[in-house]
PDB file of N, CA and C in Angstrom:
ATOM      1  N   UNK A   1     115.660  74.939 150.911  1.00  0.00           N
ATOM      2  CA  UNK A   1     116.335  74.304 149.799  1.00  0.00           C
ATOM      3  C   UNK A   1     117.262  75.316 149.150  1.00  0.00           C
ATOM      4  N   UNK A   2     118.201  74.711 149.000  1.00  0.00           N
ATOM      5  CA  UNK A   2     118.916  76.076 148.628  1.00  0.00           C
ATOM      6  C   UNK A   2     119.704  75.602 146.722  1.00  0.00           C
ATOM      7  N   UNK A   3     119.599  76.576 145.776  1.00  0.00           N
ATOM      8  CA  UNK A   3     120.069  75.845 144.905  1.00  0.00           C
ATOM      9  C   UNK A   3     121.163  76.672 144.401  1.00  0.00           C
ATOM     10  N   UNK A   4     122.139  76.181 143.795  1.00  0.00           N
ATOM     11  CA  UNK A   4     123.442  76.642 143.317  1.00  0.00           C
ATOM     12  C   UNK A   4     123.587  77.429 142.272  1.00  0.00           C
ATOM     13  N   UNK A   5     124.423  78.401 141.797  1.00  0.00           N
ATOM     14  CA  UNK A   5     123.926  79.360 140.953  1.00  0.00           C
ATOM     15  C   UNK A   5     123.978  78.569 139.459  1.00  0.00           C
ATOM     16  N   UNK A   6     124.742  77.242 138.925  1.00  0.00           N
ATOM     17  CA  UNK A   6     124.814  76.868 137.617  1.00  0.00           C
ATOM     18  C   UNK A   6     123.854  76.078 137.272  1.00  0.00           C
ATOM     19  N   UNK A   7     122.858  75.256 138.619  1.00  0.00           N
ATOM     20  CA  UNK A   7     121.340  74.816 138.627  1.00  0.00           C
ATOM     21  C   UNK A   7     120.464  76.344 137.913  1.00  0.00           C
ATOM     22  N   UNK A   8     121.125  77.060 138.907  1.00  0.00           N
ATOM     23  CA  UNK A   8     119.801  78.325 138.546  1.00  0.00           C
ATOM     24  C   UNK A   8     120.102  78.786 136.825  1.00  0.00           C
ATOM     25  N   UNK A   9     121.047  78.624 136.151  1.00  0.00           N
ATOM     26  CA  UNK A   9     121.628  78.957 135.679  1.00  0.00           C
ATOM     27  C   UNK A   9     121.242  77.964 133.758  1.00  0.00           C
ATOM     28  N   UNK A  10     121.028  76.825 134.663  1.00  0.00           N
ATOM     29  CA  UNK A  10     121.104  75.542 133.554  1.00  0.00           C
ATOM     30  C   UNK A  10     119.162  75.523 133.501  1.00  0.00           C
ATOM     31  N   UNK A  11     118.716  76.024 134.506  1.00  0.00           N
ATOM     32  CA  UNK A  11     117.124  76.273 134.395  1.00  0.00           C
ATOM     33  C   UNK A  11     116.761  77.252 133.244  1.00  0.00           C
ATOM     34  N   UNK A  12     117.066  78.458 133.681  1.00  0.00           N
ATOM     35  CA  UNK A  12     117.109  79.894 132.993  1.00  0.00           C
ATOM     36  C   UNK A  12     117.333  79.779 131.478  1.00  0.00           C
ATOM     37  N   UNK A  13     118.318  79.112 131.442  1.00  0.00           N
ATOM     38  CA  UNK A  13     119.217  78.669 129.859  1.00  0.00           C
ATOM     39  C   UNK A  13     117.886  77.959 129.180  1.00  0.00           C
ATOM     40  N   UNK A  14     117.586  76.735 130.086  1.00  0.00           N
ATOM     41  CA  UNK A  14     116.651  75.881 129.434  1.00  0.00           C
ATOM     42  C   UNK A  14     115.083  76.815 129.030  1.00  0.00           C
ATOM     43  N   UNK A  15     114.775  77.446 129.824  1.00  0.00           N
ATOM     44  CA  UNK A  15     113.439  77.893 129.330  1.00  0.00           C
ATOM     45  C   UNK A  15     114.110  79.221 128.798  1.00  0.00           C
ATOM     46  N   UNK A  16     115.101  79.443 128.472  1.00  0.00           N
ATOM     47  CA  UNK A  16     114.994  80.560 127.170  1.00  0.00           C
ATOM     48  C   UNK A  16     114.902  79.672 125.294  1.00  0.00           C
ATOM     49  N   UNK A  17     115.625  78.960 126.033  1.00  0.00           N
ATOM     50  CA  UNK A  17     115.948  77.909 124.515  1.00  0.00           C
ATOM     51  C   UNK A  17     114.024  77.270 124.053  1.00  0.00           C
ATOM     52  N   UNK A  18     114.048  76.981 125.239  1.00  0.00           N
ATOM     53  CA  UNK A  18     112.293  76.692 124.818  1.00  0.00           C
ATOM     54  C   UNK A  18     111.388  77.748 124.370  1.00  0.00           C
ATOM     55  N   UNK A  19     111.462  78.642 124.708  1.00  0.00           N
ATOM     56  CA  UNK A  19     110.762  79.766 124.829  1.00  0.00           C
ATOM     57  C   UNK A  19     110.722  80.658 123.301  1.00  0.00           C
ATOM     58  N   UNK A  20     112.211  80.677 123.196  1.00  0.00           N
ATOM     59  CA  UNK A  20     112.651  81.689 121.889  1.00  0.00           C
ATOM     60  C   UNK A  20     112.148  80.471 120.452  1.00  0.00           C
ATOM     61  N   UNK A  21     111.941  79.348 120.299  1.00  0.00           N
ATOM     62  CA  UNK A  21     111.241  78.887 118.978  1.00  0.00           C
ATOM     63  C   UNK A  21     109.757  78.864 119.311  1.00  0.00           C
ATOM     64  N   UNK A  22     109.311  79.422 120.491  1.00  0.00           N
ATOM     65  CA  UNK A  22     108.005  79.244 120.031  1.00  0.00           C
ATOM     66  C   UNK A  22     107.406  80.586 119.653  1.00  0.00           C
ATOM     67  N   UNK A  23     108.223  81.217 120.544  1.00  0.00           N
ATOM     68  CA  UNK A  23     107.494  82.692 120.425  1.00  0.00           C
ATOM     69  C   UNK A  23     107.665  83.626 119.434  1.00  0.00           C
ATOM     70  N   UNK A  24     109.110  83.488 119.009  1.00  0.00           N
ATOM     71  CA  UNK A  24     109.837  83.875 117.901  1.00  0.00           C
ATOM     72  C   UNK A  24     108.989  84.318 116.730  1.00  0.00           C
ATOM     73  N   UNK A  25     108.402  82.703 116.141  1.00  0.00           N
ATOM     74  CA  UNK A  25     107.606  83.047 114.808  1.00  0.00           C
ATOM     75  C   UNK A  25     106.373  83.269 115.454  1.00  0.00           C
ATOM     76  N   UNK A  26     105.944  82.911 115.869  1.00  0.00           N
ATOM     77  CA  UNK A  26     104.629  83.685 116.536  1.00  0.00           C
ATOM     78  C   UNK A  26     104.608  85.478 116.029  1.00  0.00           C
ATOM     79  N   UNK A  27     105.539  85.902 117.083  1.00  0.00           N
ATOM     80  CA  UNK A  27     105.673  87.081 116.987  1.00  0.00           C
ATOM     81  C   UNK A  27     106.070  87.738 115.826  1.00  0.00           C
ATOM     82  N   UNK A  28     107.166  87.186 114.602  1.00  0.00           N
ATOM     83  CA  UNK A  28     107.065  87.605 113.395  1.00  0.00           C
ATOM     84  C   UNK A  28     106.162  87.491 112.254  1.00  0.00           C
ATOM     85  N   UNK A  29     105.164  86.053 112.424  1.00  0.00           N
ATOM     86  CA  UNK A  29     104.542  85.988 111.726  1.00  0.00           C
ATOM     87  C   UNK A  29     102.988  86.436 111.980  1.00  0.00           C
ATOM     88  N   UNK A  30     102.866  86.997 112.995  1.00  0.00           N
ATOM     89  CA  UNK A  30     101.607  88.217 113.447  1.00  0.00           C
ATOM     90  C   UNK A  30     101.909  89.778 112.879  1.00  0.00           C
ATOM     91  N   UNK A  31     103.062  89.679 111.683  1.00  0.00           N
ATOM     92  CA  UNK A  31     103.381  91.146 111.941  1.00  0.00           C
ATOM     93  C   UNK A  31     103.274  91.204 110.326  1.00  0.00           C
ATOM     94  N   UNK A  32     103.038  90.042 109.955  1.00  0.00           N
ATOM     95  CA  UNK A  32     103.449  90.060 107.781  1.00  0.00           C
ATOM     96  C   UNK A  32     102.135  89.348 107.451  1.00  0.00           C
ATOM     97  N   UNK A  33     101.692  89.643 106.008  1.00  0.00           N
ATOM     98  CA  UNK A  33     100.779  88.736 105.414  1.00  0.00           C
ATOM     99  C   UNK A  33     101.229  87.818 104.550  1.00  0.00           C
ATOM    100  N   UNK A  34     100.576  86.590 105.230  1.00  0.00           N
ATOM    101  CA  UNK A  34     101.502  85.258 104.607  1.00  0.00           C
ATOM    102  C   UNK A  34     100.497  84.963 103.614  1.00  0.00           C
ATOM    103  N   UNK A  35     101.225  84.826 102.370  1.00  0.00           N
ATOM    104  CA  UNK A  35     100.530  84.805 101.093  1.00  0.00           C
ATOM    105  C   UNK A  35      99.562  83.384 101.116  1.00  0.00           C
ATOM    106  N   UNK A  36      98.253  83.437 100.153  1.00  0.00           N
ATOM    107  CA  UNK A  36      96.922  82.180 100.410  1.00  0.00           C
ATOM    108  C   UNK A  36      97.727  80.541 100.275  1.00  0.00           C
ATOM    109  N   UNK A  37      98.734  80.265  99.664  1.00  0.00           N
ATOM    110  CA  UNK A  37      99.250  79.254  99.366  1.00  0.00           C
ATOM    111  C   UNK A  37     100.096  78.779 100.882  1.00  0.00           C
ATOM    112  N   UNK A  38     100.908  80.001 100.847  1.00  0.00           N
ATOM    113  CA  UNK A  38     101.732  79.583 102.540  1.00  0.00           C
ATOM    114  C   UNK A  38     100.868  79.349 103.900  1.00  0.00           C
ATOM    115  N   UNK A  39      99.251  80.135 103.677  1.00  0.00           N
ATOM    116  CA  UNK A  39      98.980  79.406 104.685  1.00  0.00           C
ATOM    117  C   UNK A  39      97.805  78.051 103.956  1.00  0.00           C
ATOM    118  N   UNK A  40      97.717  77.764 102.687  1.00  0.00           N
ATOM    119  CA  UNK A  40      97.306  76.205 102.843  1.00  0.00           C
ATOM    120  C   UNK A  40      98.176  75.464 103.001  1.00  0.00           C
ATOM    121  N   UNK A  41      99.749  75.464 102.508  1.00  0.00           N
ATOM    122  CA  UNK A  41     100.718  74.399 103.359  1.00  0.00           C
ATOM    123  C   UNK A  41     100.543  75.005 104.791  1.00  0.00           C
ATOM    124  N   UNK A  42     100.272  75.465 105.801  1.00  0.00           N
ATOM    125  CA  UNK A  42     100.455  75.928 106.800  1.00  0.00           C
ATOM    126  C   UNK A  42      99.600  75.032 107.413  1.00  0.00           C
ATOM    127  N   UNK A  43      98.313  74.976 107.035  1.00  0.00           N
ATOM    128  CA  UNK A  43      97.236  73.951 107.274  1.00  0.00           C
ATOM    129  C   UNK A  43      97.231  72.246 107.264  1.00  0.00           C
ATOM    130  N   UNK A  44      98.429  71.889 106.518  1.00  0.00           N
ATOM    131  CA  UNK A  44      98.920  70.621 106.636  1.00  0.00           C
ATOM    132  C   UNK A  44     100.075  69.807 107.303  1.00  0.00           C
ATOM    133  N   UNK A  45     100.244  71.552 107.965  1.00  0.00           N
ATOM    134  CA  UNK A  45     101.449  70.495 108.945  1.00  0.00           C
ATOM    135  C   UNK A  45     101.000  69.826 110.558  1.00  0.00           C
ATOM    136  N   UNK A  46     100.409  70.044 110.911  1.00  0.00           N
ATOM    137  CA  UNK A  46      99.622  69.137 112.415  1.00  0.00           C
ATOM    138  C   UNK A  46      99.488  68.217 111.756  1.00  0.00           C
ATOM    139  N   UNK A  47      98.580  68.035 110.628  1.00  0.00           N
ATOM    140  CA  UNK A  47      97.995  66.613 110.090  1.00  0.00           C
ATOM    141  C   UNK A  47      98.996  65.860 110.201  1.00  0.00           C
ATOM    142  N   UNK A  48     100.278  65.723 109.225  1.00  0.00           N
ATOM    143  CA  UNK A  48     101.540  65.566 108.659  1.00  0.00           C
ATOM    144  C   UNK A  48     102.597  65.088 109.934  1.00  0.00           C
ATOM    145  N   UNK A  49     102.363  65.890 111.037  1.00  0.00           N
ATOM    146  CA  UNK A  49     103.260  65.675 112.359  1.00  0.00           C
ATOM    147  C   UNK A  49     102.509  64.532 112.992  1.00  0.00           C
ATOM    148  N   UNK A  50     101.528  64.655 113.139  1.00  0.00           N
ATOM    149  CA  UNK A  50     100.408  63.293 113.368  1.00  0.00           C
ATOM    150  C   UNK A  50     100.504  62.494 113.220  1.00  0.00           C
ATOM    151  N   UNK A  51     100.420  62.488 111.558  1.00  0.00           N
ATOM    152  CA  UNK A  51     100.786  61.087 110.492  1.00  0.00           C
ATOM    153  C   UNK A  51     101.729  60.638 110.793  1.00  0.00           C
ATOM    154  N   UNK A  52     103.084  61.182 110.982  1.00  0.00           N
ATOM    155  CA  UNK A  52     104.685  60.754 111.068  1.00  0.00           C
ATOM    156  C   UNK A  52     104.450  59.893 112.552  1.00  0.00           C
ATOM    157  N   UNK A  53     103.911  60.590 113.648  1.00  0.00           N
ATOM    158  CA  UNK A  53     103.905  60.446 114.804  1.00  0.00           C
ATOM    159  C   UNK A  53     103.177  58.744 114.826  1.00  0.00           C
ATOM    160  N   UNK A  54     102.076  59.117 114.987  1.00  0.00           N
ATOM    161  CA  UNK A  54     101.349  57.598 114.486  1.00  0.00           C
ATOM    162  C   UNK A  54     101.610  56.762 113.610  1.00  0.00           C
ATOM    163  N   UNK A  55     102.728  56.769 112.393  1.00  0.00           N
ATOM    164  CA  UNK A  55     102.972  55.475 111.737  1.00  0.00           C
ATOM    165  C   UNK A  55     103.968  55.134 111.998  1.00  0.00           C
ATOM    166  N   UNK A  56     104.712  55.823 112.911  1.00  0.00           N
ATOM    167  CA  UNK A  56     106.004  55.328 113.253  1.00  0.00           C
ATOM    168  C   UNK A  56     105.792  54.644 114.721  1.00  0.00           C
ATOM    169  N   UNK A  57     104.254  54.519 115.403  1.00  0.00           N
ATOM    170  CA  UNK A  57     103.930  54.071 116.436  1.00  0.00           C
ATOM    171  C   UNK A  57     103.321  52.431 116.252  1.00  0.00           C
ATOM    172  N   UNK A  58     102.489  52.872 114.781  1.00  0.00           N
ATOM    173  CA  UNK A  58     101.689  51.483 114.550  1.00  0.00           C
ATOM    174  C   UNK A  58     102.832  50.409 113.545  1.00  0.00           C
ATOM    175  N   UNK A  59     104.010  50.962 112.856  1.00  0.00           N
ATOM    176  CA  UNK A  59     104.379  50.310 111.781  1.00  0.00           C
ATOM    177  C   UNK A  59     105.811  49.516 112.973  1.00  0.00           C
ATOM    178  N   UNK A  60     106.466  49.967 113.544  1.00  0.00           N
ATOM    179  CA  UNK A  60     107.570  49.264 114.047  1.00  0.00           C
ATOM    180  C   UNK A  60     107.877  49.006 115.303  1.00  0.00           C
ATOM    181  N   UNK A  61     108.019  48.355 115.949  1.00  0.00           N
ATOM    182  CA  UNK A  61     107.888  47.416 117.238  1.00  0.00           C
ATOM    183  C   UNK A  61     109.637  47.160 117.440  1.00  0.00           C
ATOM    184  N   UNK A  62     110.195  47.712 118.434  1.00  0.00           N
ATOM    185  CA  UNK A  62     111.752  47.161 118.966  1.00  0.00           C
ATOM    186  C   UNK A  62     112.572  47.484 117.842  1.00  0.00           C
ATOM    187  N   UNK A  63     112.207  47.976 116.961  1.00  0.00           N
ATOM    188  CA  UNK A  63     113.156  48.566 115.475  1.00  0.00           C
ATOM    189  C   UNK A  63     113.062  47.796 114.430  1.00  0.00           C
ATOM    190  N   UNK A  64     111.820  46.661 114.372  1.00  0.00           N
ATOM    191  CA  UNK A  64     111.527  46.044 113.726  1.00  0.00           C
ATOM    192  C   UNK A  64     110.301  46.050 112.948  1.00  0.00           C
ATOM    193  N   UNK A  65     110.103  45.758 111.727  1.00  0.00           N
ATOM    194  CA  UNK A  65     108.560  46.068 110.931  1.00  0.00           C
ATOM    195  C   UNK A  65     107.875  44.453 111.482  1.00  0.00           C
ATOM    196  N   UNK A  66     106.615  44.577 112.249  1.00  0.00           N
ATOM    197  CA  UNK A  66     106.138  42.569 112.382  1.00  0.00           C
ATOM    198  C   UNK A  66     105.553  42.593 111.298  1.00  0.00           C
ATOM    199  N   UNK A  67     104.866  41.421 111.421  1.00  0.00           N
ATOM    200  CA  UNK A  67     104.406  40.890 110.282  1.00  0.00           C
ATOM    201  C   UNK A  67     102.761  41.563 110.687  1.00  0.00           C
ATOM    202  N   UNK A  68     101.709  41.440 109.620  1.00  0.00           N
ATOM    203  CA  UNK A  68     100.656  42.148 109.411  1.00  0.00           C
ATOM    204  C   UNK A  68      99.749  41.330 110.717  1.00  0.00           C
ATOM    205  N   UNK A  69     100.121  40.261 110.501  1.00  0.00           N
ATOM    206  CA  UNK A  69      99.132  39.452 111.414  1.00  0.00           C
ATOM    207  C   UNK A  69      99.442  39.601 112.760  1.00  0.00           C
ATOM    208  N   UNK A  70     100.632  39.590 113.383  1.00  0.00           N
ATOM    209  CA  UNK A  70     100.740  40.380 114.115  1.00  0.00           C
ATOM    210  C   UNK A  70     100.996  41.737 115.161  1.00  0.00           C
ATOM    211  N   UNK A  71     100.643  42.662 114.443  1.00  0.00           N
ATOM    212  CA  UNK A  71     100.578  43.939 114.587  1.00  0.00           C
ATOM    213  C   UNK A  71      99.336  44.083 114.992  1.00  0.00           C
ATOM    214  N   UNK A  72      99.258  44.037 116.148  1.00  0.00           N
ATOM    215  CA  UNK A  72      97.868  44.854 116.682  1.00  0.00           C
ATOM    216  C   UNK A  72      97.477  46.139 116.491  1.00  0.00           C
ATOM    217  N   UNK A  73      98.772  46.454 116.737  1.00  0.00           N
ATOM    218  CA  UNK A  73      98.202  48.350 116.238  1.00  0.00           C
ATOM    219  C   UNK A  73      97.770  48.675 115.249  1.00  0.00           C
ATOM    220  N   UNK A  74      98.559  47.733 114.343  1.00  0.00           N
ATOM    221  CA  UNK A  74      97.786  47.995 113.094  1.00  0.00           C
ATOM    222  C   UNK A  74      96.360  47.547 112.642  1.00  0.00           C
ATOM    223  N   UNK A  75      96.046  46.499 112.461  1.00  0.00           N
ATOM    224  CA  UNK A  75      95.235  45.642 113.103  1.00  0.00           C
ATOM    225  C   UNK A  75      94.057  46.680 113.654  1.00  0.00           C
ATOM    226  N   UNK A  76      94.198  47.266 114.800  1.00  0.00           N
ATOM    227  CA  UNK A  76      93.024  47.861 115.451  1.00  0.00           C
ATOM    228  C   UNK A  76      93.658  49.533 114.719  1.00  0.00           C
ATOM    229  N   UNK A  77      94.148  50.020 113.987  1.00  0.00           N
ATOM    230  CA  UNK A  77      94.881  51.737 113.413  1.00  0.00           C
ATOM    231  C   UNK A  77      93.781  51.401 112.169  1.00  0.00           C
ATOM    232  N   UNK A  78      93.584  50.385 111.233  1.00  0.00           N
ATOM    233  CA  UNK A  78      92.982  50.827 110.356  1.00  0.00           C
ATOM    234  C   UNK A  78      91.286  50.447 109.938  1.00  0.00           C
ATOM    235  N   UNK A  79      90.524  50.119 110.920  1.00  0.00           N
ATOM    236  CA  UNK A  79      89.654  50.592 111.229  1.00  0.00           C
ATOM    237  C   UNK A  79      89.064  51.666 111.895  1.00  0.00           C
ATOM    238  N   UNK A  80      89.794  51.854 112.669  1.00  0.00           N
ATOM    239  CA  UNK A  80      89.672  53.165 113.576  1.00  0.00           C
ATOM    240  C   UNK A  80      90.034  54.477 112.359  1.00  0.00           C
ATOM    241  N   UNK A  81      90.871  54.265 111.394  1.00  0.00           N
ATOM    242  CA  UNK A  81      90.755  55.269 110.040  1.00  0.00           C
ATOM    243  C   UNK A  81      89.988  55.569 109.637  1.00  0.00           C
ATOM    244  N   UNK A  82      89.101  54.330 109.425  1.00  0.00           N
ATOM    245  CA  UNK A  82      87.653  54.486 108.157  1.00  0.00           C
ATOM    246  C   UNK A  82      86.786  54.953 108.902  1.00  0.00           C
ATOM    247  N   UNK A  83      86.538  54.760 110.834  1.00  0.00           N
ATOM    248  CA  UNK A  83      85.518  55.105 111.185  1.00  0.00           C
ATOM    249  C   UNK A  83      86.300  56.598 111.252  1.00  0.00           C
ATOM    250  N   UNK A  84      87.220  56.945 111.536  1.00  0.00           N
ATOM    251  CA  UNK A  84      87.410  58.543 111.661  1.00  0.00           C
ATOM    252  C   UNK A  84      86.801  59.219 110.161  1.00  0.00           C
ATOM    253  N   UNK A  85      86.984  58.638 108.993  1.00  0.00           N
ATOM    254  CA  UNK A  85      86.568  59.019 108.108  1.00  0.00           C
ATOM    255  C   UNK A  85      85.194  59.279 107.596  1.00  0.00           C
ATOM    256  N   UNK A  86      84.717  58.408 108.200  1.00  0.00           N
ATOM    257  CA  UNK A  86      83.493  58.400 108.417  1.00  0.00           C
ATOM    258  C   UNK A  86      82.658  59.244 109.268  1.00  0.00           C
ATOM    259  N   UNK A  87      82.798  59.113 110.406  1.00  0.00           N
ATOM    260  CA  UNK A  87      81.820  59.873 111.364  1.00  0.00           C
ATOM    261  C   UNK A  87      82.533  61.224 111.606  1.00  0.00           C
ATOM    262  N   UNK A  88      84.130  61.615 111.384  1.00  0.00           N
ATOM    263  CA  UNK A  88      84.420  62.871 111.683  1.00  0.00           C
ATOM    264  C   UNK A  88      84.508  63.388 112.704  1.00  0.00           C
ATOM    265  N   UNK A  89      84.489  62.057 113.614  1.00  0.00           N
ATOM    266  CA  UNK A  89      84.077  62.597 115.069  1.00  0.00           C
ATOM    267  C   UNK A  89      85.215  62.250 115.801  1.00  0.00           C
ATOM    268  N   UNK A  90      85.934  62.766 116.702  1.00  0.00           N
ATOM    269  CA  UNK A  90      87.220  62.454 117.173  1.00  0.00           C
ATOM    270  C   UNK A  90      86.380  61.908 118.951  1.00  0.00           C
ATOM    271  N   UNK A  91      85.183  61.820 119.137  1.00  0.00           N
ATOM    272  CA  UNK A  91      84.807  61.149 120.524  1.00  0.00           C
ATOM    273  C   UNK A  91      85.132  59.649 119.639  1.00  0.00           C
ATOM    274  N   UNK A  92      84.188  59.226 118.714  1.00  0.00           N
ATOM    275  CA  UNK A  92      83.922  58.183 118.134  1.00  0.00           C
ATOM    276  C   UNK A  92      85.026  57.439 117.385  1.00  0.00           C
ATOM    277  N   UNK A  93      86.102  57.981 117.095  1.00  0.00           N
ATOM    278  CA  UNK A  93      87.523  57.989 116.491  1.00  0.00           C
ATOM    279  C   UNK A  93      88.284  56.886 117.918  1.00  0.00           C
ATOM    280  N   UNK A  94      88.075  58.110 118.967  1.00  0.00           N
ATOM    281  CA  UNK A  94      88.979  57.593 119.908  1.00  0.00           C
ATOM    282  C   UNK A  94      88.141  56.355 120.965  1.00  0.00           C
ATOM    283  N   UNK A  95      87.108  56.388 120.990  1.00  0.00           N
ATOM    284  CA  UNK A  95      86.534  55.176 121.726  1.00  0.00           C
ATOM    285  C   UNK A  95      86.692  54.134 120.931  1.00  0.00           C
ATOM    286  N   UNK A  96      85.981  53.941 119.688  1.00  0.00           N
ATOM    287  CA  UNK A  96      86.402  53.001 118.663  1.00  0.00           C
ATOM    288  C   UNK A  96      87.861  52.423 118.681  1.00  0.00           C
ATOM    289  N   UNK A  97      88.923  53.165 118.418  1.00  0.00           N
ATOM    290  CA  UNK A  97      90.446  52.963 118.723  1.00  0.00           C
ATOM    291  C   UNK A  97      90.671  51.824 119.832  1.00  0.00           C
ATOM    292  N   UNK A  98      90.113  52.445 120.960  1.00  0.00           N
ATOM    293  CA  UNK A  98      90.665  51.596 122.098  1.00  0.00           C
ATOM    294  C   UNK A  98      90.398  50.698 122.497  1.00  0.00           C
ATOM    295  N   UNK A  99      88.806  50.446 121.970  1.00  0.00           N
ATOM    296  CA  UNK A  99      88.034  49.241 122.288  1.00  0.00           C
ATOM    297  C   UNK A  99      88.509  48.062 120.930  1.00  0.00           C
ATOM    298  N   UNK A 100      88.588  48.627 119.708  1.00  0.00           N
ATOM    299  CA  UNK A 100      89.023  47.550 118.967  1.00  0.00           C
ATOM    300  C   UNK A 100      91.023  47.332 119.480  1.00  0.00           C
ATOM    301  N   UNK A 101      91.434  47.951 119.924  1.00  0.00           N
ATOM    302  CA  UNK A 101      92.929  47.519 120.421  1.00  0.00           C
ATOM    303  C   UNK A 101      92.321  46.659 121.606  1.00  0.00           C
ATOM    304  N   UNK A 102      91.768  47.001 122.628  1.00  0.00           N
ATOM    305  CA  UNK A 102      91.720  46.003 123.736  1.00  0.00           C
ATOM    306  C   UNK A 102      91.044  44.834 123.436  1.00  0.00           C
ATOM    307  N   UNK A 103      90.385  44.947 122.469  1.00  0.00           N
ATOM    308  CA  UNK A 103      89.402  43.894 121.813  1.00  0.00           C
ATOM    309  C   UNK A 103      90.774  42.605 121.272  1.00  0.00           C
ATOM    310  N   UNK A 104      91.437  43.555 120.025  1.00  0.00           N
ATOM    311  CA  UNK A 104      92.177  42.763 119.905  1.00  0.00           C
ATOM    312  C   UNK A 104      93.457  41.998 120.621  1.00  0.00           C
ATOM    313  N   UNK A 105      93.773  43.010 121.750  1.00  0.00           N
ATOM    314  CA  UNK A 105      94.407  42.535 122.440  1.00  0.00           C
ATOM    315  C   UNK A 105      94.927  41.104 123.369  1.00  0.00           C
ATOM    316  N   UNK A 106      93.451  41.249 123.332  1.00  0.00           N
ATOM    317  CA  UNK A 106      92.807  39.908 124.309  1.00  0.00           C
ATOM    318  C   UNK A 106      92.570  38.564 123.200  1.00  0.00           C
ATOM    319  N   UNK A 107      92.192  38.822 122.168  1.00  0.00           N
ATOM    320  CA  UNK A 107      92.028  38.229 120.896  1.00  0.00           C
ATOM    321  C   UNK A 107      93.185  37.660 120.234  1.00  0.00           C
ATOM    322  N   UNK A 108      94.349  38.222 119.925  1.00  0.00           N
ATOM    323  CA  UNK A 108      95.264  37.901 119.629  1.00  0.00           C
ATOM    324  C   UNK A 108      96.493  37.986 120.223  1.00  0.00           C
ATOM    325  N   UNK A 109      96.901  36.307 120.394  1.00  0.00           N
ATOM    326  CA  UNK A 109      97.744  35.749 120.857  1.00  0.00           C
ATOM    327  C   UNK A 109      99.124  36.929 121.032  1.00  0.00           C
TER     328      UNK A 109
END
């Protein structure tokens, strides 16, 4: 297989561009002490990327908000909340999840 030097070229490019935001702060921020406040916001951003990630999964369908009744995701998203809240358990979080979506799935029209 032979590949061309602006393939090799457009590879190289790509995993530097990937490479340099991850490692970047990594590497600067192993080198300073980040004051007690910067790292409790520090602690809320996964949650936060999550949140965004998942309500923008359960709330709009084709670029559209449905209606409550039919939104399955939603529908089966906010029980699966209370039991995450509850048991704390991300086995029990995620079995719960899928079985009340397929549950409802089949359930509603």
């Amino acid at each position: 297989m032979d590949i061309s030097l602006g393939v090799f070229l457009v590879i190289v490019g790509a995993a530097i561009v990937t490479f340099i935001p991850r490692v970047l702060p990594l590497m600067i921020l192993s080198r300073i002490e980040l004051p007690e406040w910067g790292l409790r916001w520090l602690n809320y951003v996964p949650i936060s990327v999550m949140a965004a990630l998942i309500g923008q999964e359960i709330l709009i369908h084709d670029g559209k908000f449905p209606s409550i009744t039919d939104n399955v995701h939603l529908l089966a998203a906010i029980p699966t909340f209370l039991i995450a809240i509850k048991t704390r358990s991300l086995l029990a979080t995620v079995l719960s999840g899928v079985i009340l979506f397929m549950f409802l799935r089949w359930a509603v029209p």
